[in-house]
Protein backbone atom coordinates (compact mmCIF):
# COMPACT_ATOMS: atom_id res chain seq x y z
CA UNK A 1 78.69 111.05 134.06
CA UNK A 2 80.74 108.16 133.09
CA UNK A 3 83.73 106.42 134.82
CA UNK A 4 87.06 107.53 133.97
CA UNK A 5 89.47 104.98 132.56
CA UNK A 6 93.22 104.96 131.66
CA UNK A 7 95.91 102.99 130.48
CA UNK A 8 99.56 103.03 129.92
CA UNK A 9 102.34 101.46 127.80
CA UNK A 10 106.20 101.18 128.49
CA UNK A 11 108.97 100.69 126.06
CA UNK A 12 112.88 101.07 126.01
CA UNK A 13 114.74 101.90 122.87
CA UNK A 14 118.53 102.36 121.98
CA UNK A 15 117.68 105.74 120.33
CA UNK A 16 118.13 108.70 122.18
CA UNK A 17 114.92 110.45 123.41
CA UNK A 18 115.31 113.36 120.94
CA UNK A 19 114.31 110.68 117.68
CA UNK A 20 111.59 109.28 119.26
CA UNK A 21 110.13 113.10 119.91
CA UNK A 22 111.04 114.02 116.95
CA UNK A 23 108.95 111.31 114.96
CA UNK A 24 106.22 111.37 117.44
CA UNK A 25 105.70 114.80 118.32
CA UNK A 26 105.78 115.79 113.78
CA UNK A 27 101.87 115.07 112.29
CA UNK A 28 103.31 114.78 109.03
CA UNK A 29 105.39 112.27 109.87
CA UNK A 30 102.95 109.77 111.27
CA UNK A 31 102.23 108.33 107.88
CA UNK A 32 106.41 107.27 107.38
CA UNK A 33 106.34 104.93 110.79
CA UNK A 34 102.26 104.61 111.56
CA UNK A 35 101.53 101.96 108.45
CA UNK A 36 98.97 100.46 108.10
CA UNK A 37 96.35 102.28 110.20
CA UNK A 38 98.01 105.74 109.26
CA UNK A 39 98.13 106.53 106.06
CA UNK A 40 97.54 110.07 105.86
CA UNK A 41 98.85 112.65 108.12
CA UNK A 42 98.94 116.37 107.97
CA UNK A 43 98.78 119.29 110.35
CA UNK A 44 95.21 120.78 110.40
CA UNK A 45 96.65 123.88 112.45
CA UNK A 46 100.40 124.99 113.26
CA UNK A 47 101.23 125.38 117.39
CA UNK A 48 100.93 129.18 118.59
CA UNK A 49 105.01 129.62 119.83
CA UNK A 50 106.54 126.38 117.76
CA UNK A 51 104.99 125.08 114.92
CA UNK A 52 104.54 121.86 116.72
CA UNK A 53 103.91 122.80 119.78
CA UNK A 54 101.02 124.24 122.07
CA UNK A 55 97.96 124.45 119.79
CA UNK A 56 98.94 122.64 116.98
CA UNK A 57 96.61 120.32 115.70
CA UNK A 58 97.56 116.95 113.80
CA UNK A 59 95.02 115.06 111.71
CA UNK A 60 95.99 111.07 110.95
CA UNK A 61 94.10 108.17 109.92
CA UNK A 62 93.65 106.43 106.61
CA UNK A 63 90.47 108.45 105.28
CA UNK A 64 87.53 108.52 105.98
CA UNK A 65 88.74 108.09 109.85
CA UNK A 66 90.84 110.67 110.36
CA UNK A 67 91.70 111.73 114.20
CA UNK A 68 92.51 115.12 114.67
CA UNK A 69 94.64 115.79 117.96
CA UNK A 70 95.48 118.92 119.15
CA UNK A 71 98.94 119.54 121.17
CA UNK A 72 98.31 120.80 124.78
CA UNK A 73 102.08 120.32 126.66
CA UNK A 74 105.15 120.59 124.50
CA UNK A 75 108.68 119.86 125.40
CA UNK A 76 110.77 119.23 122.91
CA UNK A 77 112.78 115.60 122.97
CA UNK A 78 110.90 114.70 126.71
CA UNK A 79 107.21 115.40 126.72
CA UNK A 80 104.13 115.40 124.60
CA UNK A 81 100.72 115.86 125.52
CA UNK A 82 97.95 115.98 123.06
CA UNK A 83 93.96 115.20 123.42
CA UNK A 84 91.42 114.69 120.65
CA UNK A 85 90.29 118.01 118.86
CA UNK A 86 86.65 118.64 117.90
CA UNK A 87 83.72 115.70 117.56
CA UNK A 88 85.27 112.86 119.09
CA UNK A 89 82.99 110.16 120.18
CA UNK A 90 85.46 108.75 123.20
CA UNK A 91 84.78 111.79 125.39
CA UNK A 92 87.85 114.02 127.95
CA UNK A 93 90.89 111.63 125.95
CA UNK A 94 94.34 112.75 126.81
CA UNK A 95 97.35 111.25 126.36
CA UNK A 96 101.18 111.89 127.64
CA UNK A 97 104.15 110.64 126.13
CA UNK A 98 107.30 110.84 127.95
CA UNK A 99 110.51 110.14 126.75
CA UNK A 100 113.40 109.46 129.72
CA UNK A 101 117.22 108.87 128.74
CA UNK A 102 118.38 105.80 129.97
CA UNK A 103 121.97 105.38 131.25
CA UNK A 104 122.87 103.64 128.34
CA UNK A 105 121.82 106.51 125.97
CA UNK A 106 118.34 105.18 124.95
CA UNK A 107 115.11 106.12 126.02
CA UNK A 108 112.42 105.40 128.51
CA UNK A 109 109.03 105.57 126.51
CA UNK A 110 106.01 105.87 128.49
CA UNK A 111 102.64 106.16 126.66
CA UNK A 112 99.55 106.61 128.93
CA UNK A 113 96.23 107.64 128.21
CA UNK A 114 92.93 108.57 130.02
CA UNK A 115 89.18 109.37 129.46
CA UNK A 116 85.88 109.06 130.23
CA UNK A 117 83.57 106.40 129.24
CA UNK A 118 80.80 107.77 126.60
CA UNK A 119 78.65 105.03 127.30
CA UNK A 120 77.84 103.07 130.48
CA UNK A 121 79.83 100.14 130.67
CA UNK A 122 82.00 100.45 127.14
CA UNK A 123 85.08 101.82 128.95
CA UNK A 124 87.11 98.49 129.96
CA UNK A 125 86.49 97.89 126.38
CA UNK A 126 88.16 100.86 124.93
CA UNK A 127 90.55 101.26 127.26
CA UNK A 128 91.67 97.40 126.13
CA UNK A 129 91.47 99.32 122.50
CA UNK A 130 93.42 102.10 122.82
CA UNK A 131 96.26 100.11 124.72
CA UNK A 132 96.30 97.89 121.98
CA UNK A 133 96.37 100.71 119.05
CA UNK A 134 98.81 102.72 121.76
CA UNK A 135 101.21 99.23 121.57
CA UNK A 136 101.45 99.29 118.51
CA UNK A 137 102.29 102.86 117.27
CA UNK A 138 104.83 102.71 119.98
CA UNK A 139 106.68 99.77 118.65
CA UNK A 140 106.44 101.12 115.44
CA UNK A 141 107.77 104.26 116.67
CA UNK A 142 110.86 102.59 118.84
CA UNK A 143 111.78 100.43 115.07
CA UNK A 144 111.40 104.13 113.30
CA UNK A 145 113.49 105.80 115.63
CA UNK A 146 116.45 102.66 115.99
CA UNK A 147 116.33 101.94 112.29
CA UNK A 148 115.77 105.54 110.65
CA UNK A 149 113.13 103.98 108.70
């Protein structure tokens, strides 16, 4: 069994915490703020209660890699968890993004992720990856979400 690994990545914006869910939490949307590494987002399944919620399944990417993540905690405008869906080759992923008001009226983003090495010795690698990929969708979110763009 491998080692588990994790990371985590903190922003503040001046939008309130409700646009950053909203852009984050909607597959479809993805592919307005996620340029250039997503170009194509869909959902591949609707949530059981909300349509974006528990159970749904978004699929992003810029084809042929497309990542398909599937929604496990839902609450709308503070907290979305999601892990990877079917064949994934980074195995147990999960990720939680929380979004606290500030006093100001903005929002606390915290990003973190976890999962267990597939092979021995690549996870400092990948966890160095996915902080890196998880920096950058987050600034791109926090621009999306102050800008409206």
């Amino acid at each position: 069994m491998g080692r588990k690994y994790s990371f985590e990545v903190n922003r503040t914006s001046t939008a309130p915490p409700s646009a950053l869910f909203a852009l984050e939490a909607d597959g479809p949307r993805w592919a307005e703020w996620g340029k250039p590494l997503i170009v194509q987002a869909r959902w591949a399944r609707r949530g059981t209660d909300e349509p974006d919620g528990v159970g749904a399944v978004r699929e992003v990417g810029l084809w042929p890699v497309l990542i398909r993540e599937e929604t496990v905690e839902y609450e709308p405008g503070r907290k979305h968890v999601y892990t990877f869906f079917g064949a994934n080759p980074i195995k147990d992923y999960r990720a939680e993004v929380l979004f606290t008001p500030t006093t100001t009226g903005g929002t606390h983003l915290r990003w973190t992720g976890s999962f267990t090495e597939p092979v021995r010795g690549s996870g400092p690698v990948l966890a160095a990856t996915l902080r890196a990929v998880i920096r950058l969708f987050s600034a791109k979110l926090v621009k999306a979400a102050e800008t409206g763009h």
